[in-house]
Protein backbone atom coordinates (compact mmCIF):
# COMPACT_ATOMS: atom_id res chain seq x y z
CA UNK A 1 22.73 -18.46 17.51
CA UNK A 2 19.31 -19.08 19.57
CA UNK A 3 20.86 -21.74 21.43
CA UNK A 4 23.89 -19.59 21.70
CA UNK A 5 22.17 -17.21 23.47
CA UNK A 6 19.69 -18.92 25.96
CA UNK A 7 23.41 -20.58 27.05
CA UNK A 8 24.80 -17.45 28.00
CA UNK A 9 21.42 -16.22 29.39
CA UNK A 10 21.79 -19.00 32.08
CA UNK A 11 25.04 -18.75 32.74
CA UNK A 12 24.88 -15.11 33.53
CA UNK A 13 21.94 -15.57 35.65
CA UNK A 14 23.90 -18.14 37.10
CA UNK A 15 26.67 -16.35 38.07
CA UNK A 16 24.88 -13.27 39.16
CA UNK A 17 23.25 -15.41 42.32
CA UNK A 18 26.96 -16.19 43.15
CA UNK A 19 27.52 -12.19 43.87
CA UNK A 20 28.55 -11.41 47.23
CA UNK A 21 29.31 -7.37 46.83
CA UNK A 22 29.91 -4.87 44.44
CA UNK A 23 33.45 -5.14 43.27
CA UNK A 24 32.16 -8.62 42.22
CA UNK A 25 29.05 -7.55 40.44
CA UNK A 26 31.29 -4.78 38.83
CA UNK A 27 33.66 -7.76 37.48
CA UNK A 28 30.80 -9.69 36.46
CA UNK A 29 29.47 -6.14 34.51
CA UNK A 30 33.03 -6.07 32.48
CA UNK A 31 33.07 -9.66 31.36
CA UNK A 32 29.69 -10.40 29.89
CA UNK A 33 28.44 -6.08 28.96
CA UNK A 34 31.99 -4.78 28.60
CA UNK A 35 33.98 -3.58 25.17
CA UNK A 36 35.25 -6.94 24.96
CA UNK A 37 32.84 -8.72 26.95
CA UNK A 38 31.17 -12.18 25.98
CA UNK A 39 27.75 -10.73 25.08
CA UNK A 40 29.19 -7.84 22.95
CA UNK A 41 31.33 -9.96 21.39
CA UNK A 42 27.51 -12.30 19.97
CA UNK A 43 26.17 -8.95 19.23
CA UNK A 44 28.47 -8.01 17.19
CA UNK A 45 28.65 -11.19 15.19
CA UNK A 46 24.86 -10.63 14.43
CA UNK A 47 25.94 -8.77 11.14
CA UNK A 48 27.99 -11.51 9.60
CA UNK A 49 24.11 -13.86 9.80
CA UNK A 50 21.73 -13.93 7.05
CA UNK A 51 19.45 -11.39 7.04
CA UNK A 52 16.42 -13.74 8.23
CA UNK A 53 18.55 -15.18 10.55
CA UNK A 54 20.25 -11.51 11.91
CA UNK A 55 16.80 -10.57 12.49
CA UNK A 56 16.10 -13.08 14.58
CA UNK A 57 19.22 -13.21 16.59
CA UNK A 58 19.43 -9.42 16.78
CA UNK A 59 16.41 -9.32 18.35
CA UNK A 60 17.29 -12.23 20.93
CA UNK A 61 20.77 -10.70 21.23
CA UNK A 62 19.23 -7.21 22.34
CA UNK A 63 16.08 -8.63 24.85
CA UNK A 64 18.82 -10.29 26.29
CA UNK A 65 20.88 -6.79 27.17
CA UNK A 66 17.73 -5.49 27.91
CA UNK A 67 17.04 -8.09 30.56
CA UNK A 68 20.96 -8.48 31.48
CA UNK A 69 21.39 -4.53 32.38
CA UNK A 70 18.25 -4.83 34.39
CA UNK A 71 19.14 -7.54 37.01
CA UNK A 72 22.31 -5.76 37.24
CA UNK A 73 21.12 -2.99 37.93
CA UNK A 74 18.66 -4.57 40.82
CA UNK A 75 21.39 -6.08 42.31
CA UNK A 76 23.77 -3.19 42.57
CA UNK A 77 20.39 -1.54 44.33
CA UNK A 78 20.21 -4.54 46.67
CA UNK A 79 24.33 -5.10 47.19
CA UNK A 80 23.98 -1.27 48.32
CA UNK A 81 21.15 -1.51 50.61
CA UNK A 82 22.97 -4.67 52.29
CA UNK A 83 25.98 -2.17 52.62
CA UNK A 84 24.25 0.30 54.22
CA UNK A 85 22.09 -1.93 57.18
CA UNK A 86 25.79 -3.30 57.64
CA UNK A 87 26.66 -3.32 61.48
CA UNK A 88 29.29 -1.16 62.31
CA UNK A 89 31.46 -1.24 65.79
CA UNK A 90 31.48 2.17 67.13
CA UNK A 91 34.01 1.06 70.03
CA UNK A 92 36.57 0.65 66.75
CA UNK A 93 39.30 3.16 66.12
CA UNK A 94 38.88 5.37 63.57
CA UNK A 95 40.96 5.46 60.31
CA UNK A 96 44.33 7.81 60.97
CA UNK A 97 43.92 10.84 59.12
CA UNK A 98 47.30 12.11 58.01
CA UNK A 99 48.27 16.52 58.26
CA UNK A 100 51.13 17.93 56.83
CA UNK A 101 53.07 20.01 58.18
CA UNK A 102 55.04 23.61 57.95
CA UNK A 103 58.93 22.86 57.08
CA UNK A 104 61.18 24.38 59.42
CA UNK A 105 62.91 26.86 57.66
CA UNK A 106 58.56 28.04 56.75
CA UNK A 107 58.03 28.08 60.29
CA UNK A 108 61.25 30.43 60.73
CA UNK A 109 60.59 32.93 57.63
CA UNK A 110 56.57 33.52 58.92
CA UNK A 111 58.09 33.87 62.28
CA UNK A 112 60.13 36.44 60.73
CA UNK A 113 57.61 37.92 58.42
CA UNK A 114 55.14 38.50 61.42
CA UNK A 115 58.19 40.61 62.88
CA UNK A 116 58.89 42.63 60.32
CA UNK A 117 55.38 43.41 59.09
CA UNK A 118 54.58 44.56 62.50
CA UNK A 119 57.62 47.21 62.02
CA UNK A 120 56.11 48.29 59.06
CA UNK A 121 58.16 46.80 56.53
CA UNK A 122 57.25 44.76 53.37
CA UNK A 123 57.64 41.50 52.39
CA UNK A 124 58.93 40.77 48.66
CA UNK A 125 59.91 38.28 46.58
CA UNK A 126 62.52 38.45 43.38
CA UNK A 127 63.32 36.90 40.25
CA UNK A 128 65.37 33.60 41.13
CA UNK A 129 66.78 33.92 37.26
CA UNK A 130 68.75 36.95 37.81
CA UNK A 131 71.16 39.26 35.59
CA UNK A 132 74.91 39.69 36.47
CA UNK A 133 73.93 43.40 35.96
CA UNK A 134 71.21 42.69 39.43
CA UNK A 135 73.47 40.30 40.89
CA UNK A 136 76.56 41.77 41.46
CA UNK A 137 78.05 45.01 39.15
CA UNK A 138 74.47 47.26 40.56
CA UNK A 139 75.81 46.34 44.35
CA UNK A 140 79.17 47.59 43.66
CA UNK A 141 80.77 44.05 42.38
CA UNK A 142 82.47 45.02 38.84
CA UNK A 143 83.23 42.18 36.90
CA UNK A 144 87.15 42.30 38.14
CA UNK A 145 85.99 42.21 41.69
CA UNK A 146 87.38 39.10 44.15
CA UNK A 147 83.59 38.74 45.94
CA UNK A 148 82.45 36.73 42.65
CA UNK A 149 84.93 33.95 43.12
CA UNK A 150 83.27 33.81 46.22
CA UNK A 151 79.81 33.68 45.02
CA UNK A 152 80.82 31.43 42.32
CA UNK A 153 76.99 30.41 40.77
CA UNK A 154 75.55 28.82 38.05
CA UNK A 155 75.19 31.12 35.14
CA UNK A 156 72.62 30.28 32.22
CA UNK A 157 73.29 30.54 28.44
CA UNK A 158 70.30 30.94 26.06
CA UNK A 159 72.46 32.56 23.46
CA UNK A 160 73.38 30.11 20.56
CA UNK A 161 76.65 28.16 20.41
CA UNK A 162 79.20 30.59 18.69
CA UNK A 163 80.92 30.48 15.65
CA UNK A 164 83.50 28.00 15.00
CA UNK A 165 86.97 29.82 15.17
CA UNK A 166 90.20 27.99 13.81
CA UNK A 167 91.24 25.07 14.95
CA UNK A 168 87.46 23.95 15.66
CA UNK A 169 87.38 25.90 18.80
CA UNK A 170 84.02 28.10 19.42
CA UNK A 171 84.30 31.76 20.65
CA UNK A 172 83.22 31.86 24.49
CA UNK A 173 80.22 34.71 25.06
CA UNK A 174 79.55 35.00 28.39
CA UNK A 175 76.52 34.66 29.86
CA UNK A 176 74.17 37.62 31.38
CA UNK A 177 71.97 35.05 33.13
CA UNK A 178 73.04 33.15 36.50
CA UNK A 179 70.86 31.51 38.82
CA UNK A 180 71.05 34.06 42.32
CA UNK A 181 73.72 33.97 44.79
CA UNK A 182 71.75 35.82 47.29
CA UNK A 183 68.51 38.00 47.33
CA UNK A 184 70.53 41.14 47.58
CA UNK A 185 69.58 42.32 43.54
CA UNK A 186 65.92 43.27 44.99
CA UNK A 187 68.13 45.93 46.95
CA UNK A 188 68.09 47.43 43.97
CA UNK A 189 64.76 46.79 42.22
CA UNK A 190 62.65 47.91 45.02
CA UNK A 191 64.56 51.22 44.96
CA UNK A 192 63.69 51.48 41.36
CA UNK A 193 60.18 50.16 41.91
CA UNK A 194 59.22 52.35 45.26
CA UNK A 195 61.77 54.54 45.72
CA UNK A 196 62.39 56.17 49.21
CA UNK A 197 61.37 56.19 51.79
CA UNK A 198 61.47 52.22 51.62
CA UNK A 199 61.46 49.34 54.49
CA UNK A 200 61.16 46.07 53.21
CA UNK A 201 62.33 42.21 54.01
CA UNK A 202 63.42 39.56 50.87
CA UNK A 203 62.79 35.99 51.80
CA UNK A 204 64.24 33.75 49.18
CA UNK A 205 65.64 30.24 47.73
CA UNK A 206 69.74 31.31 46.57
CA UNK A 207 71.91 29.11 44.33
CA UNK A 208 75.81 28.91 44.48
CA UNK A 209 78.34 26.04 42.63
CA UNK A 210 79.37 24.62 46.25
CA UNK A 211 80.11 21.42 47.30
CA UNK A 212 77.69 20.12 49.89
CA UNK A 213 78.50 19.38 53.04
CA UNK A 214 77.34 19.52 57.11
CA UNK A 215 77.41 23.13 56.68
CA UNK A 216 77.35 23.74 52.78
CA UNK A 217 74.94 23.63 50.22
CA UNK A 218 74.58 24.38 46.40
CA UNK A 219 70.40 25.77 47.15
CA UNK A 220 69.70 27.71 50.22
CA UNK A 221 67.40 30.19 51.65
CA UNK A 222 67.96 33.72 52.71
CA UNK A 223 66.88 36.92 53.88
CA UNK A 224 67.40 40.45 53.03
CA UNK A 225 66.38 43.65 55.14
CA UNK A 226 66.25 47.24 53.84
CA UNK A 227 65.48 50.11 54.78
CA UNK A 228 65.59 53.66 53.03
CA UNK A 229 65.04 57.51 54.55
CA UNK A 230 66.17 60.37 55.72
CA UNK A 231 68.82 60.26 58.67
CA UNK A 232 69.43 56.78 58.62
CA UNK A 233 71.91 56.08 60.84
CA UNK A 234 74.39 52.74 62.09
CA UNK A 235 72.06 53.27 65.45
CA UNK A 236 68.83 52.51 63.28
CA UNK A 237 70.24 49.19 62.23
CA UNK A 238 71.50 48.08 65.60
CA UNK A 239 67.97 48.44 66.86
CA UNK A 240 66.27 46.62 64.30
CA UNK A 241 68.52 43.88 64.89
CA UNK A 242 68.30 43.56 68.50
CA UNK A 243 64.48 43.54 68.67
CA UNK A 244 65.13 40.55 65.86
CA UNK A 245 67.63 38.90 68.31
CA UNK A 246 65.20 39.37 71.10
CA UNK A 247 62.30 37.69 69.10
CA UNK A 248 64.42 34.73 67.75
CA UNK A 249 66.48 33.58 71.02
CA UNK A 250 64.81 35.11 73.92
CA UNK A 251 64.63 38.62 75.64
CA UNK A 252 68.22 38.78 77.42
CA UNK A 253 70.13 37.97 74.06
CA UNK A 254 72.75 40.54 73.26
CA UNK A 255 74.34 41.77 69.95
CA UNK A 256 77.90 43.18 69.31
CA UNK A 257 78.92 44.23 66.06
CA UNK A 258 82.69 44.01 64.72
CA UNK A 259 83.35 45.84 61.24
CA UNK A 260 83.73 43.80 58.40
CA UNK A 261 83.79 44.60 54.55
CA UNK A 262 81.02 44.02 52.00
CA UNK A 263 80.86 45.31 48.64
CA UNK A 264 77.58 46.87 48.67
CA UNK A 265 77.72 48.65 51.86
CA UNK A 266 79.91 50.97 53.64
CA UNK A 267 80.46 50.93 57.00
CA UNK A 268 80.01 46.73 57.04
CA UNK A 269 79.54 44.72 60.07
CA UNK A 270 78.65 41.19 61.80
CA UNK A 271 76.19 40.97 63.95
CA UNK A 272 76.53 38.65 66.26
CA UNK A 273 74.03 37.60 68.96
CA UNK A 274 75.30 36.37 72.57
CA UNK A 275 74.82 32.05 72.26
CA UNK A 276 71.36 31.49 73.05
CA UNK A 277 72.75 27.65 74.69
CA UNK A 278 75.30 28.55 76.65
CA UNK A 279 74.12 32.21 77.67
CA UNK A 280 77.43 33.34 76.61
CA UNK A 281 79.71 31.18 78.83
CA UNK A 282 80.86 29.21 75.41
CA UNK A 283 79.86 25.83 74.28
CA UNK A 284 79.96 23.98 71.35
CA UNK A 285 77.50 25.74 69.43
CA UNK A 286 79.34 29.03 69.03
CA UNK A 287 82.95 27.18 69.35
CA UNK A 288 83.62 28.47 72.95
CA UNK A 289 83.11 32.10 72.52
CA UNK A 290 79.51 32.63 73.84
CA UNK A 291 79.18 34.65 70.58
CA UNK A 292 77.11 33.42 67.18
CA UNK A 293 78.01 34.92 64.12
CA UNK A 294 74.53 35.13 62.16
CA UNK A 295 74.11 38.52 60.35
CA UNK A 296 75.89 40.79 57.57
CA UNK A 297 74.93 44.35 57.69
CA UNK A 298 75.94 47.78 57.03
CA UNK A 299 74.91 50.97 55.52
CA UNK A 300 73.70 51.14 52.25
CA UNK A 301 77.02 52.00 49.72
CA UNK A 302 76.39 55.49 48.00
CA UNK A 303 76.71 53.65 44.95
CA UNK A 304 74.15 51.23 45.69
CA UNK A 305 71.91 54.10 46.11
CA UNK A 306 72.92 55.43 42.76
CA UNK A 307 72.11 52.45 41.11
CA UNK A 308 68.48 51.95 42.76
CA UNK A 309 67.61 55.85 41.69
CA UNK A 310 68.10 57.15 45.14
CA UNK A 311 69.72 60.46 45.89
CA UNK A 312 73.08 59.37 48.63
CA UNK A 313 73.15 62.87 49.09
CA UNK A 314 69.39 63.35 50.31
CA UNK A 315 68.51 59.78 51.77
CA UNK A 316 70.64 57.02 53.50
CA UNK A 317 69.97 53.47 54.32
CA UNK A 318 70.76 50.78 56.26
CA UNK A 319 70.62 46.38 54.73
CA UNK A 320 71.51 43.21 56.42
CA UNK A 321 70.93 39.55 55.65
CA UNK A 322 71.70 35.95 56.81
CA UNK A 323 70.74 32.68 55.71
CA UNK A 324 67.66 31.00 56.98
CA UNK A 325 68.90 27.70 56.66
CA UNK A 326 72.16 28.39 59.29
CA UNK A 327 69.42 30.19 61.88
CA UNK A 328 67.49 27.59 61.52
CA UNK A 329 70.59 25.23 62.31
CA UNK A 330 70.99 27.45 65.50
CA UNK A 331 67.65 27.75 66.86
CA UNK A 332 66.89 23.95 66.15
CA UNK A 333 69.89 22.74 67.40
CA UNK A 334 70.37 20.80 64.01
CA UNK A 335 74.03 19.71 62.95
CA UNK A 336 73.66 18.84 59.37
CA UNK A 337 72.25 21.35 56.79
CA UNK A 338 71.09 18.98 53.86
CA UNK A 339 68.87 17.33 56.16
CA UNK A 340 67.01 20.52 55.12
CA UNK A 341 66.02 19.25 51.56
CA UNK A 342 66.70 15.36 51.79
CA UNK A 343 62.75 15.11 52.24
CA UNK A 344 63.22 12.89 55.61
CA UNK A 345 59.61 12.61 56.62
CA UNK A 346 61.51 11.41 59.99
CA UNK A 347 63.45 14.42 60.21
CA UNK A 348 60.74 16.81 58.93
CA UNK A 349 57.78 14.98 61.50
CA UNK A 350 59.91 16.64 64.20
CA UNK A 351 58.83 20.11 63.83
């Protein structure tokens, strides 16, 4: 075991005035002091020995450590010192130090945000796990209405499986749960929350059982405006929209509105901003009519208002919204929507 031991004495020594750097000293740590290291390996074979003989060799075995872990530990002070006297060319580039970066549709909500914060308005978020009751039957969508085939979603069941019936079959239950088709239900839990008056905004990820394409996708982002008082009027929501117009596409855009119907509001409208490209001569952007269909609006439905706690007979309201991914399309000039969430680094470097 003696002999044993002066052998691996030398041969450590040996190898440790072959060291060039650290990582190498560090390798030359693990294979001769490590768990299953060379030296460990004698040191643990000490209590197999005699007892005269392991007190010998245990005492060999550890003076060697002792002396090991010390010239290691010199020459990791030395390798380091050598390190730091190292010349270093100042004329050099540096090493590239990588940002990230604000996604597009993020750079289009805070632009947004900042807007409507400045109006006075909130900003707040929603449950993206909603309840039919939120989603659709508390905006004026009963179950029977033709608006949720057109909002067809993804609806969650955390009920258990039914009862077999006969034949094998289980009874269906339908679910309460769906994923959001738009950010709409905060409509009606910010009525219940604040009550009127009320002006907020609803920035949010929406979820519908689409097939993707250019101009379709199954997750998208949206944004809902409301706003709640006395004397509301269709002239209060044409003004909020053009000063939004005006901010997004420049100061000589123009709006029009043409009635259309939604569920949850009565009148309905589009708004529709004069094509920021073509200055309303017609291009290919807004298919030749100098006119960009971005915005669903109208006042707030009576019913809405019952829903939400309001009084239709004491306060009125106006509520649009549009989806941040299409204005984003628009303003960005960008012809394909799922470039959005492919996670391009190409596409997304561009912004």
């Amino acid at each position: 075991m003696e002999s044993e031991l002066n052998n691996l004495k030398q041969k450590i020594l040996g190898d440790l005035e072959k060291i060039k750097d650290l990582p190498a000293l560090r390798a030359l740590e693990i294979k001769y002091l490590g768990r299953k290291g060379e030296l460990t390996k004698i040191l643990r074979g000490v209590a197999d020995l005699a007892e005269e003989e392991k007190k010998t060799a245990g005492r060999l075995a550890n003076e060697l450590k002792k002396e090991i872990t010390a010239r290691l530990e010199q020459a990791k002070i030395e390798l380091a010192n050598i390190r730091s006297q190292a010349y270093a060319d100042p004329t050099l580039p540096g090493s590239e130090v990588k940002t990230g970066q604000l996604h597009p549709i993020t750079i289009l909500q805070n632009e947004i945000e900042d807007l409507f914060t400045s109006l006075g308005f909130m900003v707040l978020d929603g449950p993206e796990l909603e309840s039919d009751y939120y989603n659709f039957t508390a905006l004026n969508i009963p179950p029977y209405h033709p608006a949720r085939d057109m909002q067809d979603t993804f609806y969650v069941d955390l009920t258990p499986p039914a009862p077999l019936l006969k034949g094998g079959l289980r009874g269906v239950i339908p679910s309460s749960l769906l994923m959001r088709t738009q950010t709409s239900p905060m409509q009606i839990r910010a009525m219940k929350k604040y009550g009127a008056p009320l002006r907020c905004i609803v920035p949010g990820r929406c979820f519908r059982s689409e097939a993707t394409d250019v101009r379709h996708e199954h997750t998208f982002y949206q944004l809902e405006g409301l706003m709640i008082d006395q004397g509301i009027n269709f002239s209060h929501l044409k003004g909020v929209l053009e000063v939004l117009g005006k901010k997004l596409f420049g100061p000589d855009t123009k709006l029009r509105m043409r009635p259309k119907f939604y569920p949850f509001v009565e009148p309905g409208s589009n708004g529709e901003y004069s094509c920021f490209l073509c200055r309303g001569q017609g291009c290919r952007v807004c298919k030749n009519t100098g006119w960009l269909e971005i915005v669903g609006c109208g006042l707030v439905h009576p019913g809405v208002l019952k829903a939400g706690g309001i009084d239709p007979s004491k306060y009125q309201g106006f509520a649009f919204g549009y989806g941040l991914d299409r204005l984003a399309m628009l303003k960005y000039n960008i012809n394909d929507i799922r470039l959005f969430h492919g996670g391009d680094l190409k596409f997304l470097k561009q912004f």
